[in-house]
Protein backbone atom coordinates (compact mmCIF):
# COMPACT_ATOMS: atom_id res chain seq x y z
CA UNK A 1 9.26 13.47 0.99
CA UNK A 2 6.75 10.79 -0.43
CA UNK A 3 5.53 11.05 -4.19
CA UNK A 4 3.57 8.91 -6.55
CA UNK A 5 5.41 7.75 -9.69
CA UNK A 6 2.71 6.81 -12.59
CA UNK A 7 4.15 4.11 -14.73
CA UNK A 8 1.54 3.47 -17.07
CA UNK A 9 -0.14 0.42 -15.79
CA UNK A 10 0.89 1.10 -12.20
CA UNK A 11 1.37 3.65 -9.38
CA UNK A 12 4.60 3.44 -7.10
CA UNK A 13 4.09 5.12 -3.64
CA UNK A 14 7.59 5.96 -2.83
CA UNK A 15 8.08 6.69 1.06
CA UNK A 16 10.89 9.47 1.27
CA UNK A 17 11.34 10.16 4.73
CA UNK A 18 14.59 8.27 4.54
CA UNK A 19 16.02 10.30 7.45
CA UNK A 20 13.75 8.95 10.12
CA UNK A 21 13.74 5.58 8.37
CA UNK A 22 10.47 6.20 6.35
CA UNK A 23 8.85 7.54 9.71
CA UNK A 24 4.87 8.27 8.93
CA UNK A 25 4.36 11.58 7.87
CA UNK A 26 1.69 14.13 6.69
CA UNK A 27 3.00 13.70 2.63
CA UNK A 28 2.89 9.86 2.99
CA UNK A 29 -0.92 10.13 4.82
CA UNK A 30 -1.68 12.17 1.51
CA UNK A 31 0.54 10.33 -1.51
CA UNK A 32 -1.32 6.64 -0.05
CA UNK A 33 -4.94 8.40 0.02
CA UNK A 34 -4.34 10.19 -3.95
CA UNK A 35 -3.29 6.82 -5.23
CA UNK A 36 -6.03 4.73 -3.90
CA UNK A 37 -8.01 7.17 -5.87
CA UNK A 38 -5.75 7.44 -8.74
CA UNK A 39 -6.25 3.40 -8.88
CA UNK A 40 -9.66 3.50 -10.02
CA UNK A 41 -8.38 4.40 -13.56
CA UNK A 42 -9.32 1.27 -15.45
CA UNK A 43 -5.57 1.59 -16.72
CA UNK A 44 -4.11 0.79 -13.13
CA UNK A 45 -3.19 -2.81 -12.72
CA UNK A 46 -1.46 -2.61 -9.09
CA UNK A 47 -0.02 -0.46 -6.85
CA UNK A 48 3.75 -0.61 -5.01
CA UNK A 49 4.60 0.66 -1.39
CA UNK A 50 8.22 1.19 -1.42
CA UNK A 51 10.60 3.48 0.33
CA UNK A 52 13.44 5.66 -0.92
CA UNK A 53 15.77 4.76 1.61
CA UNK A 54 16.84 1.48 3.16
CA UNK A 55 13.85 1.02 5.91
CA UNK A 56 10.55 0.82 4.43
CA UNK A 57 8.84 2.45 7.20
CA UNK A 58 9.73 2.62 10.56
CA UNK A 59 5.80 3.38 12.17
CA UNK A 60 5.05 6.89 13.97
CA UNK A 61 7.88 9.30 14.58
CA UNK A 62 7.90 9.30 18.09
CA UNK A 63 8.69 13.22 18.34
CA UNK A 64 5.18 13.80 16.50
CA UNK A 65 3.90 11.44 19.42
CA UNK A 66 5.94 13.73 22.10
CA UNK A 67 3.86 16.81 20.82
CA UNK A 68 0.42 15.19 20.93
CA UNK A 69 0.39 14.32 25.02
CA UNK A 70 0.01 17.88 25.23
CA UNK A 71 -3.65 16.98 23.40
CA UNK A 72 -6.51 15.83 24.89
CA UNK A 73 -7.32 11.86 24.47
CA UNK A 74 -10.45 12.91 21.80
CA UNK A 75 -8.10 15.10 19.75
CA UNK A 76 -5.65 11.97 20.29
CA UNK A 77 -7.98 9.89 18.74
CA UNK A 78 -8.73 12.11 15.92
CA UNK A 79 -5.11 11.83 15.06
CA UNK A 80 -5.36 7.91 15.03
CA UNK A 81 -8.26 7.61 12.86
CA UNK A 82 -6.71 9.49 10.49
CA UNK A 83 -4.49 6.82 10.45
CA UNK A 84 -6.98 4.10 10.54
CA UNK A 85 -8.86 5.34 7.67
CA UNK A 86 -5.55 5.12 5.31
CA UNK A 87 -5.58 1.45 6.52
CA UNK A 88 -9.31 1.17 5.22
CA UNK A 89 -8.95 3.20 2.54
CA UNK A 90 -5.66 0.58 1.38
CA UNK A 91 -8.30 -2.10 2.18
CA UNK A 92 -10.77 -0.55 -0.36
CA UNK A 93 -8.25 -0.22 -2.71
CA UNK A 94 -9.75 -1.30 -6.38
CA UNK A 95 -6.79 -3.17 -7.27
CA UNK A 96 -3.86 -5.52 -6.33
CA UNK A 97 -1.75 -3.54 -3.29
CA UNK A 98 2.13 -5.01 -3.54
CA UNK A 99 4.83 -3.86 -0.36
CA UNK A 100 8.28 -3.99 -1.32
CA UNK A 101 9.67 -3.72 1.87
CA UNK A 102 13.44 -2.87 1.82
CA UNK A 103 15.35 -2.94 5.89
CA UNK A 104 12.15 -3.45 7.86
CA UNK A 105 8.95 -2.50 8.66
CA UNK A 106 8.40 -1.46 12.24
CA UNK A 107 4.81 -0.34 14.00
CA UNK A 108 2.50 1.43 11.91
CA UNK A 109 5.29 0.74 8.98
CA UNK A 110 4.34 -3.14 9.82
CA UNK A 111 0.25 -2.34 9.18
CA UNK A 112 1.14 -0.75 5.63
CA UNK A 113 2.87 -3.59 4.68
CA UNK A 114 0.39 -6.03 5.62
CA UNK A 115 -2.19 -4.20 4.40
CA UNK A 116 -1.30 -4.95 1.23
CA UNK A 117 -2.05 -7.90 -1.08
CA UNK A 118 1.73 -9.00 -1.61
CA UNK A 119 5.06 -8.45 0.08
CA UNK A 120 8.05 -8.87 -1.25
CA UNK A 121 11.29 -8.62 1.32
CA UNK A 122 14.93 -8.05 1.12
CA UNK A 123 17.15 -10.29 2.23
CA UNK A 124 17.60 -9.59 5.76
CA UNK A 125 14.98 -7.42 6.86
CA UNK A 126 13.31 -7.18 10.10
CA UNK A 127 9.31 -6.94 10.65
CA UNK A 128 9.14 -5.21 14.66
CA UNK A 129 5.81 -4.41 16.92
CA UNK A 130 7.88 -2.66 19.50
CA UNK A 131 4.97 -0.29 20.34
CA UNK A 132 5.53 -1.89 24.23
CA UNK A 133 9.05 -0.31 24.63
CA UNK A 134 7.64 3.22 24.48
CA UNK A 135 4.83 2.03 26.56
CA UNK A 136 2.39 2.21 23.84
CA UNK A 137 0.15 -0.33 22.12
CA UNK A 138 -0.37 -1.37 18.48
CA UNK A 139 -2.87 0.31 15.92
CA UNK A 140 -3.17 0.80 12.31
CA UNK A 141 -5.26 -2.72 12.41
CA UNK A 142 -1.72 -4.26 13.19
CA UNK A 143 -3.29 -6.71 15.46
CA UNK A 144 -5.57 -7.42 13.34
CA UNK A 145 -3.63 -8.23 10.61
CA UNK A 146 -1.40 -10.46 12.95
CA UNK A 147 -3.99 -12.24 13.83
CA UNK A 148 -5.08 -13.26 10.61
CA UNK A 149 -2.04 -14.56 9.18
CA UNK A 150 0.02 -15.48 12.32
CA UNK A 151 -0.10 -18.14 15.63
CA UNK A 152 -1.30 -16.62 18.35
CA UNK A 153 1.86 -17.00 20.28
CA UNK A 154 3.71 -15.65 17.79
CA UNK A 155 2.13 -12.77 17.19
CA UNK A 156 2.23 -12.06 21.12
CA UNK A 157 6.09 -12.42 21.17
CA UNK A 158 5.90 -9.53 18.19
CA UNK A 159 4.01 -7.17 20.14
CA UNK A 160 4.98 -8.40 23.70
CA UNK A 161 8.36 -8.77 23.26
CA UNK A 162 9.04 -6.76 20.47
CA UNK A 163 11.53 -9.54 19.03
CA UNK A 164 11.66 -8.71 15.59
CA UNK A 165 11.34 -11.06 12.94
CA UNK A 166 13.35 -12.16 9.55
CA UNK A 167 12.03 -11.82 6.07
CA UNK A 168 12.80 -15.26 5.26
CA UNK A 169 10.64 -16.53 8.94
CA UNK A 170 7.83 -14.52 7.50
CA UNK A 171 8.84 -15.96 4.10
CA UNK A 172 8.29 -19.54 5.61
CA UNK A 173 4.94 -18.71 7.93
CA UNK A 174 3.48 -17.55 4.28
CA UNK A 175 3.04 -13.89 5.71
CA UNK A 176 5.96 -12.84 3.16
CA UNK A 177 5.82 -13.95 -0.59
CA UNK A 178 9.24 -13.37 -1.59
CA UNK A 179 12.51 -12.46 -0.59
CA UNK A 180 15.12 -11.08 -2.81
CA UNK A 181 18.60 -9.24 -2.60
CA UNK A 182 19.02 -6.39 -0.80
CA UNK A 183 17.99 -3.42 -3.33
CA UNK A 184 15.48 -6.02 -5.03
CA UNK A 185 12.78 -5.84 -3.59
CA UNK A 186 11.14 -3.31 -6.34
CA UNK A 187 12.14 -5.05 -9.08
CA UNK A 188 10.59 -7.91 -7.69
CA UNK A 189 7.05 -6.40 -7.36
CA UNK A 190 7.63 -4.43 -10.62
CA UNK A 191 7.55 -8.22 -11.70
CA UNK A 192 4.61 -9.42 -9.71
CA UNK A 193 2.80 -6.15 -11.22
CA UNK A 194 3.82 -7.63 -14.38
CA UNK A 195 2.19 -10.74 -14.12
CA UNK A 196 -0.84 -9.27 -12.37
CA UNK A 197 -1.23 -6.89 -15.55
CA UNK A 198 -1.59 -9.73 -17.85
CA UNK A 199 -4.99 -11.40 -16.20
CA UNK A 200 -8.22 -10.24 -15.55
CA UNK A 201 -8.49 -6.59 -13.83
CA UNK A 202 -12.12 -6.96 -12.82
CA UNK A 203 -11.99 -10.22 -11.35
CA UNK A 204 -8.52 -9.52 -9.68
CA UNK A 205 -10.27 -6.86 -7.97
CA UNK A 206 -13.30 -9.07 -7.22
CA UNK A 207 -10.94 -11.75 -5.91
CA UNK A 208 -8.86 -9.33 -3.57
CA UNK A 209 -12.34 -8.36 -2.08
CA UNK A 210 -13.76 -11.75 -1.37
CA UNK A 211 -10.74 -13.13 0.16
CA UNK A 212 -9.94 -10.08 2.71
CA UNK A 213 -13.55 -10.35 3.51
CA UNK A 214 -13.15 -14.35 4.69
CA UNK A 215 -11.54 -13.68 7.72
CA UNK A 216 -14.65 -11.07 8.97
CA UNK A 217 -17.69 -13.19 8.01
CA UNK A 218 -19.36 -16.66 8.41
CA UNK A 219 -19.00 -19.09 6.53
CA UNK A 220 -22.61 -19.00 4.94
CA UNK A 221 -22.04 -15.10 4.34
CA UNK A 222 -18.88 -16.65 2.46
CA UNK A 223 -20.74 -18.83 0.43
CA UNK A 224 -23.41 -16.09 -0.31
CA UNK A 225 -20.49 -13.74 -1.46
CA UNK A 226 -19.12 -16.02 -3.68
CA UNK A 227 -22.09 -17.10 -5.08
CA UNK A 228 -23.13 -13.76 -6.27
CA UNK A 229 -19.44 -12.60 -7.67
CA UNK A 230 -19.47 -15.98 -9.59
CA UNK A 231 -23.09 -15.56 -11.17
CA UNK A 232 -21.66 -12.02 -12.10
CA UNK A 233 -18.25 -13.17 -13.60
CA UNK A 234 -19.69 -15.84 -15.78
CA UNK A 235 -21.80 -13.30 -17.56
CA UNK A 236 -18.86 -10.86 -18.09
CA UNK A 237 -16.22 -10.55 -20.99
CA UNK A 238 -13.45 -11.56 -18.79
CA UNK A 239 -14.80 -14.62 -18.74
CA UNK A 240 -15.88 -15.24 -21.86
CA UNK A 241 -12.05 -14.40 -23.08
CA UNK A 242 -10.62 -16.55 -20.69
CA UNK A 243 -12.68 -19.57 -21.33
CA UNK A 244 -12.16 -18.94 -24.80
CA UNK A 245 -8.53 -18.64 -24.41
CA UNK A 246 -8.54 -22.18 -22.54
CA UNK A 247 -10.48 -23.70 -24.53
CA UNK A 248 -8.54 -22.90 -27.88
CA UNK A 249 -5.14 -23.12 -25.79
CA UNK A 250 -3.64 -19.76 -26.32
CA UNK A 251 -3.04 -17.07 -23.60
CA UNK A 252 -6.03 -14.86 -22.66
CA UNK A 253 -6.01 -11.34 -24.02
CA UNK A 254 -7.97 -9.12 -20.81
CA UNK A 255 -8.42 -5.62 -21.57
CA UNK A 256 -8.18 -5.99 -25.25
C-alpha cells in the first residue's frame, strides 16, 4: 500500500494502491498526514506525491462509497472531513508540496494533485471530475481549487461533463508545470526538489503561504501580509546571505 520514502532532503509519498488505480485508501489518509509532520524537520526541502503504478490516483473507491449509504448523512460527513482535513493539512504543509502525476488524476486524486505547489505530468495523462456519472458531486476542495486556477466554463465542462483533460492543456492553461515522458514524471520533481533545496527554506515556506492565501483575502489584507513577512525576512539570515551572495556575485549558500 502507500509508504513514505525519506531521501535526505525530501519525503516521497508513494501511492500503492496500483490495483484500483491509486484509489484513496486508509494507508494513503495516514502516509500524507505522517509526512506533513515529518516535513517540519528543518532538513526537509519538499515533498513528492507520486504513485507506484501508472494512475496517480484515481479519487474514492467507489465500493468504500457502496458501504457508507448504509450510514447515516452525519456519519457520512464524518467520513468526508476526514478527507477534507488531509486537504488542509497538505495546505499547511511547511514546505514546497510537488505532484508527479503519472496516467491521471481523477476526483479526489484531482484535489491531491492540486493541492500541491507543483505538478509535473506525463505525457498523456488525463485530469477527470467525473463525480456527476455516479451521481455524486466534487469535494476534497476540488472546486475550489478549479476555481482558482481555471475559466469558469472550463472548469464546469470538468465537473459537468466529466470530459477529461490532457496534461499538455493543463500544461498550456498554467495549471500543470511540466510534462515529461511517460515514467518521468518523478525524476522530474526529484529535479524541481533539487532546485528548491538550493534557496532559501524559510522564505520558500513563507512564500508558499502568502501566495495560497491571495486567492482568500482582500487585497489590503494582501498588502498587510506581505508587509509583515517582508519586515521579518529582511532581518533574517536568509537574507542577509542572499544579498550578500548578489551583491559579491556568487551563488547563495542557505542553510549553511
Amino acid at each position: 500500500m502507500a509508504r513514505i520514502e525519506d531521501k535526505g532532503d525530501r519525503l516521497i509519498i508513494w501511492n500503492g494502491n496500483a490495483a484500483r488505480r491509486g484509489a484513496l485508501s486508509p494507508a494513503l489518509y495516514d502516509c500524507i498526514a505522517q509526512a506533513m509532520v515529518q516535513a517540519r524537520a528543518p532538513r526537509i526541502r519538499a515533498v513528492i506525491l507520486t504513485s507506484e503504478g501508472d494512475f496517480f490516483c484515481a479519487g474514492g473507491d467507489l465500493n468504500v462509497l457502496i458501504d457508507r449509504r448504509q450510514l447515516t448523512e452525519p456519519e457520512r460527513r464524518e467520513k468526508v472531513d476526514e478527507l477534507h482535513t488531509l486537504v488542509r493539512s497538505m495546505r499547511g504543509c511547511p514546505v514546497p508540496l510537488i505532484a508527479a502525476v503519472e496516467g491521471g488524476a481523477a476526483g479526489a486524486g484531482l484535489s491531491l494533485a492540486l493541492a500541491c505547489d507543483l505538478i509535473v505530468a506525463a505525457a498523456g495523462a488525463k485530469f477527470t471530475a467525473a463525480y456527476v456519472k455516479a451521481g455524486l458531486v466534487p469535494d476534497a476542495g476540488l472546486t475550489a481549487s478549479l476555481a482558482r486556477c481555471l475559466p469558469r466554463p472550463l472548469a464546469m465542462e470538468m465537473c459537468l461533463l466529466a470530459r477529461p483533460i490532457s496534461a499538455e492543456r493543463m500544461m498550456a492553461l498554467g495549471v500543470v508545470n511540466d510534462t515529461t515522458l511517460p515514467g518521468e514524471a518523478l525524476h522530474a520533481a526529484m529535479s524541481l526538489a533539487d532546485r528548491l533545496a538550493e534557496g532559501p527554506r524559510a522564505a520558500q515556506g513563507v512564500i508558499r503561504s502568502l501566495v495560497a492565501q491571495a486567492y482568500e483575502t482582500t487585497e489590503a489584507a494582501q498588502l498587510d501580509a506581505e508587509r509583515d513577512a517582508m519586515a521579518r525576512a529582511a532581518g533574517g539570515d536568509e537574507a542577509a546571505e542572499g544579498i550578500a551572495a548578489f551583491l559579491e556575485k556568487r551563488a547563495p549558500r542557505f542553510g549553511l
